[in-house]
Protein backbone atom coordinates (compact mmCIF):
# COMPACT_ATOMS: atom_id res chain seq x y z
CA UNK A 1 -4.57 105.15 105.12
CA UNK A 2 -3.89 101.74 106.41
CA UNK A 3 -0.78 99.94 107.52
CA UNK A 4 0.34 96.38 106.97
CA UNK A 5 3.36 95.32 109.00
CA UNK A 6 4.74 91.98 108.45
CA UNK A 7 7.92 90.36 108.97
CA UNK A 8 8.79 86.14 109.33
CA UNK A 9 11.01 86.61 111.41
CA UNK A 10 10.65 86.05 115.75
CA UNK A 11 10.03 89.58 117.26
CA UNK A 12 12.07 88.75 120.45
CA UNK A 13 9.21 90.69 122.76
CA UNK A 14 5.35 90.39 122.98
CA UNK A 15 3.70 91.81 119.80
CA UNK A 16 1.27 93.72 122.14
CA UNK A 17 4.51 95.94 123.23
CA UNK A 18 4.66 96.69 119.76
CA UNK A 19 1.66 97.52 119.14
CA UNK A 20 1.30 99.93 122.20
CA UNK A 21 4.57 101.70 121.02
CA UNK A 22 3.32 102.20 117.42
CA UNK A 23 -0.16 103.89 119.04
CA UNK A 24 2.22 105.93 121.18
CA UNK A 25 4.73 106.83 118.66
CA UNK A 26 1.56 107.32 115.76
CA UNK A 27 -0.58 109.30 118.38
CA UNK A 28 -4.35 110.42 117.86
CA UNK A 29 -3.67 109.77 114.12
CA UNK A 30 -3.86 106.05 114.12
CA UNK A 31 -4.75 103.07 115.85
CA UNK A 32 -3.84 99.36 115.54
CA UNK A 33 -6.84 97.54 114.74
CA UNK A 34 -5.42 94.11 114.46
CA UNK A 35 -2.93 91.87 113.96
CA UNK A 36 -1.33 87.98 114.82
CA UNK A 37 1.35 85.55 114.49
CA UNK A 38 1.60 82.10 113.83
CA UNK A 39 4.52 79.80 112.17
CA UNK A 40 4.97 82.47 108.97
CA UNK A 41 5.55 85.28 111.48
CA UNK A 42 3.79 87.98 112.48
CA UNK A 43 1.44 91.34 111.69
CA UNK A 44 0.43 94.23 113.04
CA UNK A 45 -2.46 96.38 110.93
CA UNK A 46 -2.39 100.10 111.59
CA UNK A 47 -5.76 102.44 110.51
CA UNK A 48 -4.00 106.65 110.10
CA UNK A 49 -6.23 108.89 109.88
CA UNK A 50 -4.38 110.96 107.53
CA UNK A 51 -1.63 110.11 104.42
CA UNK A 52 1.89 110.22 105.86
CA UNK A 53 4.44 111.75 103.83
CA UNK A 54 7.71 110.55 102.58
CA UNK A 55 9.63 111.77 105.78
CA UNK A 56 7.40 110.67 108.17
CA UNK A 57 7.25 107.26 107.08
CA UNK A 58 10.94 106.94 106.76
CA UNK A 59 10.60 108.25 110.97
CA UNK A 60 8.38 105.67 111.35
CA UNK A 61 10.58 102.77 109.77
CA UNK A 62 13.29 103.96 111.57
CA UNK A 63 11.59 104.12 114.67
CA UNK A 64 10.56 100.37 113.94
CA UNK A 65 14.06 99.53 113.47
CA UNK A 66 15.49 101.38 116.93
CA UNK A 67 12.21 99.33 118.24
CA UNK A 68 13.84 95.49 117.35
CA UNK A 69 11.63 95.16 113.97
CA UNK A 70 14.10 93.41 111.53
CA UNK A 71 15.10 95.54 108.98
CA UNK A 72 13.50 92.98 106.31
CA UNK A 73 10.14 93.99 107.72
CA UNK A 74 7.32 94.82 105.39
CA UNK A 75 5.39 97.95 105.07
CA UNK A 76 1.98 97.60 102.59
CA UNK A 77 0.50 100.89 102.55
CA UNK A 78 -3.36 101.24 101.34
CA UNK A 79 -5.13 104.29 100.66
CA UNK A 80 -8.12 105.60 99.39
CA UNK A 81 -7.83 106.48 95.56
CA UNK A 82 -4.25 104.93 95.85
CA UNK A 83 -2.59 102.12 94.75
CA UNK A 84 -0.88 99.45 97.69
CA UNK A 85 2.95 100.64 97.90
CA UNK A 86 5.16 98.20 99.40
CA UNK A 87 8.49 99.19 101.38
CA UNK A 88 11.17 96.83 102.63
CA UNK A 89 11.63 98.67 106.04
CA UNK A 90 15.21 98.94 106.11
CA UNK A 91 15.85 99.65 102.85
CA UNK A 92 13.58 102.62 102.64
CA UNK A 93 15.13 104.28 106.24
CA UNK A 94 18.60 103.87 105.22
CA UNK A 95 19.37 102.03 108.49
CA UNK A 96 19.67 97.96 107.28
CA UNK A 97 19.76 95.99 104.73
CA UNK A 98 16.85 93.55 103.43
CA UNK A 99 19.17 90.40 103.72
């Protein structure tokens, strides 16, 4: 499975703090294999190992969220034999809003 975050708006911290946290928080069972920023905002791209269910990728949003990731964030979600699934980060924890 791989992991697309996105968002436009200013992180407020170095994106490689991020990315360490999402490594540490993801464990053996992923690893960020790229990412950047310019004017549009920023990425981060995220390689699991396995599919994460429904539960842990609401933990995983909200985690984001407690993290500083604005709740308008963007999760695409690729997998093999899958089609992409796009989530609006706080709208699919239940902790913000996408406005």
């Amino acid at each position: 499975m791989e992991i697309f975050l996105s968002c436009s708006t200013f992180l407020g911290y170095g994106r490689d703090v991020l990315e360490d946290a999402v490594e540490e928080y993801l464990g053996s069972n992923a690893e960020v294999t790229g990412g950047g920023a310019g004017n549009r905002g920023w990425n981060v791209d995220i390689d699991v190992v396995r599919e994460l269910d429904e539960c842990e990728l609401r933990d995983f949003c909200r985690f984001l969220i407690g993290f500083g990731v604005a709740p308008h964030a963007l999760l695409e979600l690729y997998s093999e034999g899958g089609p992409k699934r796009r989530l609006v980060i706080g709208e699919f924890s239940g902790l913000g809003s996408s406005e």
